[in-house]
Protein backbone atom coordinates (compact mmCIF):
# COMPACT_ATOMS: atom_id res chain seq x y z
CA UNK A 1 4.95 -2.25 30.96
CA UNK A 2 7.25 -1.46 34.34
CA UNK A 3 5.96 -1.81 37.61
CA UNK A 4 4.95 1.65 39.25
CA UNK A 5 7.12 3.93 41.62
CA UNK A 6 7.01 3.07 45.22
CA UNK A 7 5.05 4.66 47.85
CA UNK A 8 7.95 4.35 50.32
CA UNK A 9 6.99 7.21 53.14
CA UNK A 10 10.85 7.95 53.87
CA UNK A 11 11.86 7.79 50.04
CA UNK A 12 8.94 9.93 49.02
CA UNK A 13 10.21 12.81 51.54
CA UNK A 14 13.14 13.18 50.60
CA UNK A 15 11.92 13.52 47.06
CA UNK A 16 9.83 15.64 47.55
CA UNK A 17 12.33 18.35 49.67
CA UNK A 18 14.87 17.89 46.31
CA UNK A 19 12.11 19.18 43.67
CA UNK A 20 11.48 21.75 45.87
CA UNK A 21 14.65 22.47 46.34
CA UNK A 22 15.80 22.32 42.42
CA UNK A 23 13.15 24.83 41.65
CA UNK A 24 11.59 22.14 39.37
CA UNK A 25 8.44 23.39 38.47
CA UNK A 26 6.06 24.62 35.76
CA UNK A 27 7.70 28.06 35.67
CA UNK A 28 11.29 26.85 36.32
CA UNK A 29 11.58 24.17 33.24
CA UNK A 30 10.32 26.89 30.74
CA UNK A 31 12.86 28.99 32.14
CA UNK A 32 15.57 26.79 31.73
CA UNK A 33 13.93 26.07 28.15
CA UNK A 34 13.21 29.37 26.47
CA UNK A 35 10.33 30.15 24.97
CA UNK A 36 11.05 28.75 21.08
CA UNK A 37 11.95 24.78 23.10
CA UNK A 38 9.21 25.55 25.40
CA UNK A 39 6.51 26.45 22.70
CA UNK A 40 7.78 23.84 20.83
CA UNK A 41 7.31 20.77 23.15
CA UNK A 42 3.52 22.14 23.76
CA UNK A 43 3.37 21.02 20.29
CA UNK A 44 4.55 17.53 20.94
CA UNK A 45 8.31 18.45 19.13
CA UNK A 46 11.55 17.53 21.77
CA UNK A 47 14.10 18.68 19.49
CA UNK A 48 14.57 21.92 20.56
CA UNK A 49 14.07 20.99 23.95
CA UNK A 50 16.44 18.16 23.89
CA UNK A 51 19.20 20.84 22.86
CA UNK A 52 18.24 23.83 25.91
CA UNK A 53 18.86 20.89 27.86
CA UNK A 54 21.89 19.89 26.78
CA UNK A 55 23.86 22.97 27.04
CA UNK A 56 22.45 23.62 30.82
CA UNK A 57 24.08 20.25 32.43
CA UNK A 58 24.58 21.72 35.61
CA UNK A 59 21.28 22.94 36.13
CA UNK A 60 18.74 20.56 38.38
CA UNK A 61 15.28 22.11 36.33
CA UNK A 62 17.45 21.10 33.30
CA UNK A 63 18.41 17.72 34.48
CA UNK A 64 15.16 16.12 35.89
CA UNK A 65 13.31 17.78 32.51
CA UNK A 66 15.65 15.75 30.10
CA UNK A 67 15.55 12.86 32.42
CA UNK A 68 12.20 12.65 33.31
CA UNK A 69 9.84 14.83 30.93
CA UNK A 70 12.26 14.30 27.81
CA UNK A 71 13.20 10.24 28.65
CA UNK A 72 16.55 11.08 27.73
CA UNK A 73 19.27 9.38 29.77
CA UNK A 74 21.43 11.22 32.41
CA UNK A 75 24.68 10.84 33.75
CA UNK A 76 25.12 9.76 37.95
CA UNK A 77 26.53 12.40 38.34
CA UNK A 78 24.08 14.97 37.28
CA UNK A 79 21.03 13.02 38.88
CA UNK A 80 22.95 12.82 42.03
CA UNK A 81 23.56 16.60 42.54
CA UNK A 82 19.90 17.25 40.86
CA UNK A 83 18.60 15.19 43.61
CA UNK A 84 20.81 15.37 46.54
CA UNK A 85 18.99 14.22 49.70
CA UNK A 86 17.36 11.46 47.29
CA UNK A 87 20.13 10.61 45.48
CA UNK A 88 20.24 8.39 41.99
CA UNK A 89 20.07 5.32 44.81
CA UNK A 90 16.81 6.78 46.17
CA UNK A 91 15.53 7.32 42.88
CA UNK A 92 16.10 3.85 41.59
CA UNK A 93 14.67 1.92 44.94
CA UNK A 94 11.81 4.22 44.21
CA UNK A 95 11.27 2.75 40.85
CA UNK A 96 11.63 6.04 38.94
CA UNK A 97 15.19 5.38 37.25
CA UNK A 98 17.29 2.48 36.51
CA UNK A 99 20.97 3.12 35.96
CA UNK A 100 23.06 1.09 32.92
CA UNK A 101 25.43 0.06 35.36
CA UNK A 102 27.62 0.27 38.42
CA UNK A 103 30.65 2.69 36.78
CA UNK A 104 31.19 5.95 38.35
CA UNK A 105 30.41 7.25 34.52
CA UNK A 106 26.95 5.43 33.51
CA UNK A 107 24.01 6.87 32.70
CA UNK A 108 20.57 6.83 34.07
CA UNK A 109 17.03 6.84 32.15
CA UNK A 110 13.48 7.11 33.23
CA UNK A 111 11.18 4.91 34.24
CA UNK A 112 8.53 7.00 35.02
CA UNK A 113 7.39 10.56 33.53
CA UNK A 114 7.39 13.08 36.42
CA UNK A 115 6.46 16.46 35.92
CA UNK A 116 5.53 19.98 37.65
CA UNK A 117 1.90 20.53 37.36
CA UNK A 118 0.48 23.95 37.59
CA UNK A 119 -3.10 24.68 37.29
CA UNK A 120 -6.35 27.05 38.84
CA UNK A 121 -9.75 25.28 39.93
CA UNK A 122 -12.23 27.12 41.28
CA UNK A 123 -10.76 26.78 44.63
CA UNK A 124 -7.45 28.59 43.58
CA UNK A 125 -4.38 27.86 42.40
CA UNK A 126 -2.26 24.43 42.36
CA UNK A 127 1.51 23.44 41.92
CA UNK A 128 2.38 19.86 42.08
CA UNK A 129 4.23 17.48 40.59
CA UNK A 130 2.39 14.78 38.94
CA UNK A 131 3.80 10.51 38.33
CA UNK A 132 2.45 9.05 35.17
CA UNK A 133 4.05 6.82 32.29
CA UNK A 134 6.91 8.05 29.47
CA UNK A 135 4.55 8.93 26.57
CA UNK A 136 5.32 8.37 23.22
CA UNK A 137 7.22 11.78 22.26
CA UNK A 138 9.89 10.12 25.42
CA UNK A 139 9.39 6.28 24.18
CA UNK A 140 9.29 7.22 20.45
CA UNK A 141 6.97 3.82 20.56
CA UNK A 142 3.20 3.27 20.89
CA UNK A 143 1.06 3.69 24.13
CA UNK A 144 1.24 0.17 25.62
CA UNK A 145 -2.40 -1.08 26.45
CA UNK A 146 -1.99 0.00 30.64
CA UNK A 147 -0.79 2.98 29.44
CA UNK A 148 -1.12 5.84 32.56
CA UNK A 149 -2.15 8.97 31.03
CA UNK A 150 -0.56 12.62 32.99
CA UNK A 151 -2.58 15.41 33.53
CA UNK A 152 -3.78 15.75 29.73
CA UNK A 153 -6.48 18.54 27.83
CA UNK A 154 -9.68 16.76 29.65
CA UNK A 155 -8.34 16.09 33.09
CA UNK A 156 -7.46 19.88 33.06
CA UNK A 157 -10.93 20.44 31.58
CA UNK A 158 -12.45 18.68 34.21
CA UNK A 159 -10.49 20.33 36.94
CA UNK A 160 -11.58 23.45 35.73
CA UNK A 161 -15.23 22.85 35.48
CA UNK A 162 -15.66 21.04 39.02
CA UNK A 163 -17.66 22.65 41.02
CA UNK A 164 -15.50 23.42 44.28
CA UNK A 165 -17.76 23.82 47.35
CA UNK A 166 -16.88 22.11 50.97
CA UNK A 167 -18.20 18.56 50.38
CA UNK A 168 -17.66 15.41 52.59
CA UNK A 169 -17.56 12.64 50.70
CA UNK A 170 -16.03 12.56 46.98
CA UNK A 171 -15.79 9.87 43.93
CA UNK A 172 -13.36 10.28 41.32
CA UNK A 173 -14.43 7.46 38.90
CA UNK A 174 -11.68 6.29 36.61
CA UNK A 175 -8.80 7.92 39.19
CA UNK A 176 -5.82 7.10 36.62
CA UNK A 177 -2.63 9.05 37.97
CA UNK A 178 -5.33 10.93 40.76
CA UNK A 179 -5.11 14.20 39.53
CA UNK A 180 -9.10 14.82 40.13
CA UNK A 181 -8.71 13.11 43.33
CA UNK A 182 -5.66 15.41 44.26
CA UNK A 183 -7.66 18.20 43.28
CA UNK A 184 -10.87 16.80 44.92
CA UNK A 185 -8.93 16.10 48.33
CA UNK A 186 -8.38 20.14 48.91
CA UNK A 187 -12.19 20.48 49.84
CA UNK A 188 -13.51 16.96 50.60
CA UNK A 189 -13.31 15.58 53.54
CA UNK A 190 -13.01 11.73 52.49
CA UNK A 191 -12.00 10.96 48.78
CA UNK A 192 -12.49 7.57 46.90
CA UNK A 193 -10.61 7.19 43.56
CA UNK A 194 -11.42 4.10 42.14
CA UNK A 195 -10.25 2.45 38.52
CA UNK A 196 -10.15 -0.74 37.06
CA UNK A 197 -6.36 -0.43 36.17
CA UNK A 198 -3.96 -1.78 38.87
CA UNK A 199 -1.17 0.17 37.69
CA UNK A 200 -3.38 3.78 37.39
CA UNK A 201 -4.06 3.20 41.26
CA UNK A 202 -0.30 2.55 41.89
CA UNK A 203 0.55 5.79 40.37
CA UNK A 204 -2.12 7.76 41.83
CA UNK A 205 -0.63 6.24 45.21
CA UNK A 206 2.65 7.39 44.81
CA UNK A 207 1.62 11.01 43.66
CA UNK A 208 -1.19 11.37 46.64
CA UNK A 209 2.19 10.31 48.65
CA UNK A 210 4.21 12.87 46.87
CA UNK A 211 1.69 15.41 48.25
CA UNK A 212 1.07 14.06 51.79
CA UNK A 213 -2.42 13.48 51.01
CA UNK A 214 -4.61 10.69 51.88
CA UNK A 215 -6.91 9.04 49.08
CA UNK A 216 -8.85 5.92 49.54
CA UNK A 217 -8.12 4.01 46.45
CA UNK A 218 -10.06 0.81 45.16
CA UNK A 219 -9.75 -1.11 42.51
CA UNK A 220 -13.02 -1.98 39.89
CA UNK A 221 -15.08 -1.15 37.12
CA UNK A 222 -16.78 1.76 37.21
CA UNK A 223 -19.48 2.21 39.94
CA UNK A 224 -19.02 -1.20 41.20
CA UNK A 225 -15.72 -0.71 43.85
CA UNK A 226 -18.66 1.73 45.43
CA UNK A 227 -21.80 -0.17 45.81
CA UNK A 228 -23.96 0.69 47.98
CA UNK A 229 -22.60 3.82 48.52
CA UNK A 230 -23.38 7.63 48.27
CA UNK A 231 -21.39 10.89 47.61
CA UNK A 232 -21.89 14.54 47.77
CA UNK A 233 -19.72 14.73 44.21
CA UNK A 234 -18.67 12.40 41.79
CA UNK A 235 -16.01 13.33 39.32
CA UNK A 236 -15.11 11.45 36.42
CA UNK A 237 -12.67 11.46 33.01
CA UNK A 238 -14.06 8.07 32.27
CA UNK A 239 -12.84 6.21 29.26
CA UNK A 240 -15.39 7.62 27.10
CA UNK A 241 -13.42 7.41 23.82
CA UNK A 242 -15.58 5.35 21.24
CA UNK A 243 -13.59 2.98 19.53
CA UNK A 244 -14.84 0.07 17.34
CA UNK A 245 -15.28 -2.78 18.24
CA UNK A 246 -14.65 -6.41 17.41
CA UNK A 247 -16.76 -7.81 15.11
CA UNK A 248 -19.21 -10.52 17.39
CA UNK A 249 -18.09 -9.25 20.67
CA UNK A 250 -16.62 -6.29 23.13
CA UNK A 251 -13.05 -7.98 22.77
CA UNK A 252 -10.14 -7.48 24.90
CA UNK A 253 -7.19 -5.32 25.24
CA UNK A 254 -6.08 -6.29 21.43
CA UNK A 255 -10.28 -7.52 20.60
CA UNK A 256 -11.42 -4.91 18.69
CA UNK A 257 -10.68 -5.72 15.19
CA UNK A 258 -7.13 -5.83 15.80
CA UNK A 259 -7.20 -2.71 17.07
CA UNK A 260 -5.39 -1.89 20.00
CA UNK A 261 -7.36 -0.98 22.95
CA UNK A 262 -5.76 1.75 26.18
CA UNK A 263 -7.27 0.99 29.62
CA UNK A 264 -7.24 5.10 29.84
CA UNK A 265 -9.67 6.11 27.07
CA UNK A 266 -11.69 2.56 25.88
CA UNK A 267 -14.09 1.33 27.58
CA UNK A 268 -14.69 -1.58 26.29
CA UNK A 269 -18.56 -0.74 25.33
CA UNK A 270 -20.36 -0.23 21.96
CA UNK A 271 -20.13 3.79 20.59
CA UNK A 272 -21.34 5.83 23.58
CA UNK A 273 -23.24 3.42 25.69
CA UNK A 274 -20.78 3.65 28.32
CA UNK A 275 -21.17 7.24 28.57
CA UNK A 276 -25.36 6.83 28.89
CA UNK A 277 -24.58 3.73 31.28
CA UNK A 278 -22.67 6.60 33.47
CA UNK A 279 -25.36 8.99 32.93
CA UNK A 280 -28.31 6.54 33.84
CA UNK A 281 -26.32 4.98 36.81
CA UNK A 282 -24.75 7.83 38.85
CA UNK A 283 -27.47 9.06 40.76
CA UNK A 284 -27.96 6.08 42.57
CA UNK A 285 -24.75 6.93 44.40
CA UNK A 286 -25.64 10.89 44.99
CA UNK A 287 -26.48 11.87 47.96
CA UNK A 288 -29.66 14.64 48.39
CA UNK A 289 -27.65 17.81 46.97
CA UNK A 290 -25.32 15.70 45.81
CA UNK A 291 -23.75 16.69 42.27
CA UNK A 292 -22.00 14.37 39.58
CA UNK A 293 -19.92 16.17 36.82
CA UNK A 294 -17.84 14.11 33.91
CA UNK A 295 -16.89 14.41 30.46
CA UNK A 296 -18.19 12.59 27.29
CA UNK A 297 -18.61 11.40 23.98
CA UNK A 298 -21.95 10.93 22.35
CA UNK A 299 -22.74 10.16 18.78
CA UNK A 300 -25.04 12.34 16.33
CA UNK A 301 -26.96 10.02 14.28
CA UNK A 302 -28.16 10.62 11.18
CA UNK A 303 -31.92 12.39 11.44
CA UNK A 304 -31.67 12.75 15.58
CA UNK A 305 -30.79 15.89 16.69
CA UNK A 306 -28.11 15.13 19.98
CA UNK A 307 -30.34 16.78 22.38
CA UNK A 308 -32.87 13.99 21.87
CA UNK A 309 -30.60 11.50 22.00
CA UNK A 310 -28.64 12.65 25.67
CA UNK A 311 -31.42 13.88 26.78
CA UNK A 312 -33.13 10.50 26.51
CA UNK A 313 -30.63 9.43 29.16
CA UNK A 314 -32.28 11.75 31.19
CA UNK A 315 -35.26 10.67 31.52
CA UNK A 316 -35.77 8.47 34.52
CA UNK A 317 -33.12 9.14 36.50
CA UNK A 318 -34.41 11.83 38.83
CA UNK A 319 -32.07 14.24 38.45
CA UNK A 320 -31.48 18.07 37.27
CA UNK A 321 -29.62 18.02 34.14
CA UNK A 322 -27.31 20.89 32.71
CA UNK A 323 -24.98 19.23 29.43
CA UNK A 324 -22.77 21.72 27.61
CA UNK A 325 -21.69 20.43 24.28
CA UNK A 326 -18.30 21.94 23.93
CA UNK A 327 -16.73 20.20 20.95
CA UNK A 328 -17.86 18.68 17.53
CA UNK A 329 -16.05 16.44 15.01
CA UNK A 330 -16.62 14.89 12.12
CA UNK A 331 -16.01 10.83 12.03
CA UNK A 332 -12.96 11.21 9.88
CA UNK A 333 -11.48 14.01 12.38
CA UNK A 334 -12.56 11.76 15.25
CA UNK A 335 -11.16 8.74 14.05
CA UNK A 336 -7.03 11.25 13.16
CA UNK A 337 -7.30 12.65 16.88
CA UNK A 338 -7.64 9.35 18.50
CA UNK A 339 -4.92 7.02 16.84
CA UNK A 340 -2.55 9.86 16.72
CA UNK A 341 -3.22 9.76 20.53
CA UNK A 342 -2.46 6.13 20.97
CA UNK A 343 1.13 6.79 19.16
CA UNK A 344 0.34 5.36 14.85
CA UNK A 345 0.88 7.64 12.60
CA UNK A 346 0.56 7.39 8.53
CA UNK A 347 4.23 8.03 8.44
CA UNK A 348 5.52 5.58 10.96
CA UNK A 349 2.67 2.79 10.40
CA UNK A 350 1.20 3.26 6.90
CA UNK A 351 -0.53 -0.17 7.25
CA UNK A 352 -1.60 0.23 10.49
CA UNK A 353 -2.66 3.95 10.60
CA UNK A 354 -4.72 2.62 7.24
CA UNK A 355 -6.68 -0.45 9.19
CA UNK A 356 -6.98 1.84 12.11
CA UNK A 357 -9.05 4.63 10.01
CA UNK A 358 -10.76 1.99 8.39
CA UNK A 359 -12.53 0.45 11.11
CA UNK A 360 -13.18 3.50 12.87
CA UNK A 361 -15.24 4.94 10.11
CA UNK A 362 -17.04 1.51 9.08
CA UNK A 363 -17.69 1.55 13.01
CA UNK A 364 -19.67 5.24 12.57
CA UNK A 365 -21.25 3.49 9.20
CA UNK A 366 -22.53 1.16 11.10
CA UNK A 367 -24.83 3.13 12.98
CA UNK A 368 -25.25 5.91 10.65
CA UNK A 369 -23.14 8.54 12.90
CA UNK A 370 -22.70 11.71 11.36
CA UNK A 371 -20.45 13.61 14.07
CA UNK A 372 -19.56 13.03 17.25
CA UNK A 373 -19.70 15.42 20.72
CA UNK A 374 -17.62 15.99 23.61
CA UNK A 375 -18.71 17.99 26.24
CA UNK A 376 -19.73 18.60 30.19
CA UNK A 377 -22.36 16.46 31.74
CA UNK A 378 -23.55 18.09 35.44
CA UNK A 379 -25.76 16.28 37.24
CA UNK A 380 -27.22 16.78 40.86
CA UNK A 381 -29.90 15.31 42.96
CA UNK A 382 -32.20 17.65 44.26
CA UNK A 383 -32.56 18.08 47.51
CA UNK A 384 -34.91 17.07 50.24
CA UNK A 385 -36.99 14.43 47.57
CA UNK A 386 -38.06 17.02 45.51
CA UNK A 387 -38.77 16.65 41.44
CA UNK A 388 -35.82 17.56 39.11
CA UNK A 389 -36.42 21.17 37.81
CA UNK A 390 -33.18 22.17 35.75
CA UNK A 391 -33.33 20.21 32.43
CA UNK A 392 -30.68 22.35 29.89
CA UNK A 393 -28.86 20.98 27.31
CA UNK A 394 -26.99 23.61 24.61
CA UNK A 395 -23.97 24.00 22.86
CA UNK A 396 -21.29 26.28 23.44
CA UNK A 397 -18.65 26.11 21.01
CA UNK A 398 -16.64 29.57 21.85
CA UNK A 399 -13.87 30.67 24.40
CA UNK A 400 -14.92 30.05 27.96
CA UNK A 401 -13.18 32.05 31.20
CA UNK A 402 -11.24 29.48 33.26
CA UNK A 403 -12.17 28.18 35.88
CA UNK A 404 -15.49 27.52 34.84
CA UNK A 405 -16.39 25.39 38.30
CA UNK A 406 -17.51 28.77 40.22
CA UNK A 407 -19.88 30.17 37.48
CA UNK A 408 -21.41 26.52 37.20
CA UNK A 409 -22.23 26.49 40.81
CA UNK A 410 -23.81 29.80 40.84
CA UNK A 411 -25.89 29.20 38.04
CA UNK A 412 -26.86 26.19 39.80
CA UNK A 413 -27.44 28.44 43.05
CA UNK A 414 -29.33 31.02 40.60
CA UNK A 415 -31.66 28.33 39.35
CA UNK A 416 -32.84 27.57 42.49
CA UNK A 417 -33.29 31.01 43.83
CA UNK A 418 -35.39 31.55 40.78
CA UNK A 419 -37.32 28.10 41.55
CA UNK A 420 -38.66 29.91 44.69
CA UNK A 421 -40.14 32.80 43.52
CA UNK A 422 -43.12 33.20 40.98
CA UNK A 423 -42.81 36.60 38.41
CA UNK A 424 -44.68 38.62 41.87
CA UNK A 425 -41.56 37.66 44.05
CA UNK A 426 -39.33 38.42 41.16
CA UNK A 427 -40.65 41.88 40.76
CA UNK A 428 -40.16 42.36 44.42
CA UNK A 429 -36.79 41.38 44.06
CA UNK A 430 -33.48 43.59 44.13
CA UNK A 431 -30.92 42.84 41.60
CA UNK A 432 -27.32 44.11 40.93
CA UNK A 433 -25.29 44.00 37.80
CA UNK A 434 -22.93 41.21 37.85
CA UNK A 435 -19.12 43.02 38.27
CA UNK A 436 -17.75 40.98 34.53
CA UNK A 437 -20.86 42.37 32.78
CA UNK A 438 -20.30 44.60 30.08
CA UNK A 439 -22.81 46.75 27.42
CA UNK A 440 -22.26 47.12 23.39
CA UNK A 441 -23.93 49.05 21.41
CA UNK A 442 -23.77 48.67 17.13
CA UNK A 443 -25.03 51.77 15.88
CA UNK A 444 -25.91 52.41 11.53
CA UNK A 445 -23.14 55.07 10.41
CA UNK A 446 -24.49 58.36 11.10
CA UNK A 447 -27.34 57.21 13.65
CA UNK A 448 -27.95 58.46 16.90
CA UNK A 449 -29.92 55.70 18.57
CA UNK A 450 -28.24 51.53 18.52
CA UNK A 451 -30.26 49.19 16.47
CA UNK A 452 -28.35 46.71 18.36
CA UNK A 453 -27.55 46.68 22.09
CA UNK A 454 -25.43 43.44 23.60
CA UNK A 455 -25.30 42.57 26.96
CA UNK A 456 -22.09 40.61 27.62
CA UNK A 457 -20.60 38.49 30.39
CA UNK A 458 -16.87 38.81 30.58
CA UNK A 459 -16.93 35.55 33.04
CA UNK A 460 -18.06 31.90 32.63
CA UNK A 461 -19.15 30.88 29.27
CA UNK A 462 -19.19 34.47 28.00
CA UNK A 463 -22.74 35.09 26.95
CA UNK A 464 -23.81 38.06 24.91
CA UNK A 465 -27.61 38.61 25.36
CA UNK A 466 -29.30 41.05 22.52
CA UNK A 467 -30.99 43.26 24.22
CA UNK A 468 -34.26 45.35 23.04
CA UNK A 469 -34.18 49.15 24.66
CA UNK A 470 -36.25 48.02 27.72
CA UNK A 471 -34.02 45.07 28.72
CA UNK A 472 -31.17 47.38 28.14
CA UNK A 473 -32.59 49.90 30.34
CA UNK A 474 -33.24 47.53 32.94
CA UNK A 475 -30.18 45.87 33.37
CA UNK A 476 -28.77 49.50 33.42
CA UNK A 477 -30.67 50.47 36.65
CA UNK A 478 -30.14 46.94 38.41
CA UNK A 479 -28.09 48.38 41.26
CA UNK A 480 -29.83 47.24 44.39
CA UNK A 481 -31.66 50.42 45.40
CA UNK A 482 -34.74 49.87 43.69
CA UNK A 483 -37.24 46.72 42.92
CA UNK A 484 -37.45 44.86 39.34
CA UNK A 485 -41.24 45.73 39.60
CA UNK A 486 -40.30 49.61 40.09
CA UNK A 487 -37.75 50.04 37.29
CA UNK A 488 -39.83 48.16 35.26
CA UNK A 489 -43.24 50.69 36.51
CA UNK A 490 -40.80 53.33 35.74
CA UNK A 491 -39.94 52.10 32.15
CA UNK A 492 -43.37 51.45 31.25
CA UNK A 493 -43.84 55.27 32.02
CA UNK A 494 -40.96 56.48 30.13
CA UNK A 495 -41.43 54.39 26.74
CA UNK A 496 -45.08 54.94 26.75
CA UNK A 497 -46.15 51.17 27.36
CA UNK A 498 -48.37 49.34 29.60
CA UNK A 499 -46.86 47.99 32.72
CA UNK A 500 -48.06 44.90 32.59
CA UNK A 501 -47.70 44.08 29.07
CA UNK A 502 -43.71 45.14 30.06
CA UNK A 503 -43.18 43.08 32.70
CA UNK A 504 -44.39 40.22 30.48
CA UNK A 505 -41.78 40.81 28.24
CA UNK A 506 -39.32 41.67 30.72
CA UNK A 507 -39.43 39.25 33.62
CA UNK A 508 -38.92 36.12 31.57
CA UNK A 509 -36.01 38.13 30.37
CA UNK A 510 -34.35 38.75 33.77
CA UNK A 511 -35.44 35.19 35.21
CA UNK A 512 -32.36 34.07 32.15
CA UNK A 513 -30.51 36.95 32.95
CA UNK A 514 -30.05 35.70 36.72
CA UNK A 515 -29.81 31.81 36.04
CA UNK A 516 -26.69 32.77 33.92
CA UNK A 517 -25.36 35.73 35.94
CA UNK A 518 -25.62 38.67 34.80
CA UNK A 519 -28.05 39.95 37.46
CA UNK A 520 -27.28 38.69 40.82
CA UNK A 521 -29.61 39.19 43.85
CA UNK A 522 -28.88 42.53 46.08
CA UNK A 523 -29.25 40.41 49.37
């Protein structure tokens, strides 16, 4: 595998004025596309793509996207005038081109995939342009094992789902190319990114360079570059992919059965013990307050129900827990998504695609695995040495509202709010109706009363809540004039109940209705 681009401060500049300049961007290449090439390379197919490009030679967007998205080569000439501060010199002594020769006619290819990035966190909106290695749709080869991944499905995932508060001192485990870090640095004051890849925290050099921002990048496994050491959030995309194993030992980066092994996604551990070992060993480097959030794998195993099993990793380690299982696959579907990823396929490596599928489900036979999970895993410290109190663990399979990070750290907020008041504070309390909240109501053809009323959340994980006619009636009057304790005196009067025999239905009601937003307090 090549070397990564250089960090050179000058160099880098004048880079970075060209993109802007060319109009390179998210926007700008899909423009220069159309939408059939454009839709087409979302689904991994360059043809088109390669042919928008083609006919648009004098465009820059088109250019650098055949060049350096596409890894088809270039002439001088059209790099040159693409880049013109930077020049096809600069690009080379940069390490992100090499030119066939000195002629004023050659051509130039990519070293390096760069690419706009465009995404929204929870802090707003993002346009970069993110440094990585050509991937196999540019190579037409498989991922070598130091493979640097771009900004793929999880790191956007995780982008979205960080919480985004003002917080002085981040971790982004497992940096790679540093797009969690880049994100990270826009509201922490001091940012680690640490991996155990050389060539990951060369690229994630070059692209905090590309952005003028300042990382402090070490190299190590896992927690250890960081002993010692605490943080008010950890992030991490670990390499939580499980992958079998050699038979009579973790193996190297071609030791696990012959399989081949990518610093970016294998950890090198048995099924999902690396993802526990995260789990169990993070809070040791929170600070009070302090929250961790990363993705994982775990395994369902036959007669264990996966809440047992993750939240036996709970146990012990002091912290409040809230794991959203997002995703579910079969070990035959697990075992297709992840050596697709790595670049075999049945067509192009019959024999290997067939050994590869093999081992992967013996693996999951081995330990009787009947599915496997991929999900969010937040995890904070409480604050000032008191006992964990949040201990959740559900799945939600549906359509979330990006960015999820906000609505994660007001639920958090919400569960502590509701942590300091017993049911008598809560009925003194003034709620409002959260502003994404919406009512249904199913109704029998010909009836004049529901026989089901929904409560919905338009935001977050977009919850629907069934709601019996006092609930419903409730939530309807929440608008911050009167008391929980007074609508619900007043609804006791109106439906004919007792008062307190409502409010025991109805405050453990609202106390879930405000820990996932859809009352918020008045003041």
């Amino acid at each position: 595998m090549s070397n990564t681009p250089s960090a050179d401060p000058g160099l880098v500049d004048r880079l970075r004025a060209d993109l802007h300049r060319s109009g390179y961007t998210v926007d700008g290449v899909e423009d220069v596309l159309g939408p059939l090439a454009a839709a087409a390379l979302h689904r991994e197919n360059a043809l088109p793509a390669l042919r928008a490009t083609a006919g648009a030679p004098q465009d820059p967007r088109a250019v650098l996207a055949r060049l350096l998205v596409l890894g088809a080569p270039v002439p001088v000439a059209s790099l040159d005038a693409a880049l013109p501060t930077l020049g096809t010199d600069g690009a080379q002594a940069l390490g992100l081109v090499e030119r066939s020769g000195a002629a004023p006619d050659d051509t130039v290819r990519a070293l390096v995939d760069l690419r706009p990035y465009a995404a929204v966190d929870a802090a707003g909106p993002v346009t970069w342009w993110l440094a990585s290695d050509l991937g196999e749709l540019a190579t037409g080869r498989r991922l070598a094992a130091d493979h640097v991944l771009g900004a793929g499905g999880a790191s956007t995932t995780l982008a979205q789902v960080t919480v985004r508060e003002h917080r002085e001192r981040v971790l982004d485990l497992g940096t790679g190319c540093g797009i969690q870090a880049l994100h990270a640095a826009r509201h922490g004051d001091h940012v680690v990114g640490t991996d155990i890849s050389r060539r990951a925290l060369g690229f994630a050099r070059f692209n905090a360079a590309l952005h003028g921002t300042a990382l402090d990048l070490r190299h190590g496994s896992m927690l250890e570059p960081v002993a010692g050491e605490e943080f008010d959030l950890v992030v991490s995309n670990p390499p939580f992919v499980i992958t079998p194993r050699a038979a009579g030992g973790e193996g190297g980066a071609d030791g696990q059965g012959g399989l081949p092994a990518y610093e970016y996604r294998d950890g090198g551990r048995s099924g999902d013990d690396l993802v526990r070992d995260l789990v169990t060993g993070v809070g040791t480097h929170l600070a009070p307050g302090g929250v961790a959030q990363l993705l994982g794998n775990w395994e369902h195993r036959r007669g264990e129900d996966w809440r047992d099993r993750v939240g036996a990793w709970l146990d012990g380690t002091g912290l409040d827990a809230w794991v959203i299982q997002r995703e579910v696959q079969d070990p035959a579907e697990y075992a297709e998504t992840w050596i697709r990823d790595g670049g075999t396929t049945p067509e192009r490596e019959p024999a290997g695609w067939a050994h590869a599928y093999g081992a992967w489900l013996d693996d999951f036979a081995s330990r009787d695995v009947e599915a496997v999970g991929f999900g969010i895993v937040t995890l904070r410290r409480p604050a000032d040495g008191r006992a964990p109190s949040l201990r959740r663990l559900e799945e939600h399979t549906g359509s979330v509202r990006q960015p999820l990070g906000a609505h994660l750290a007001a639920s958090l907020a919400a569960h502590d709010w509701l942590e300091a008041r017993d049911d008598a504070a809560l009925a003194a309390a003034h709620l409002l109706v959260a502003a994404d909240v919406s009512e249904e109501r199913y109704h029998t053809p010909g009836a004049s009363d529901p026989n089901v009323v929904v409560v919905r959340q338009g935001d977050g994980l977009g919850r629907g809540v069934q709601a019996s006619t006092g609930l419903a009636a409730l939530v309807g009057a929440c608008d911050g004039e009167l008391a929980v304790g007074r609508i619900v005196g007043a609804l006791a009067s109106l439906l004919d109940v007792g008062s307190a025999d409502l409010a025991a239905e109805l405050l453990p009601a609202v106390r879930g209705l405000v820990r996932d937003g859809f009352l918020v307090p008045a003041t």
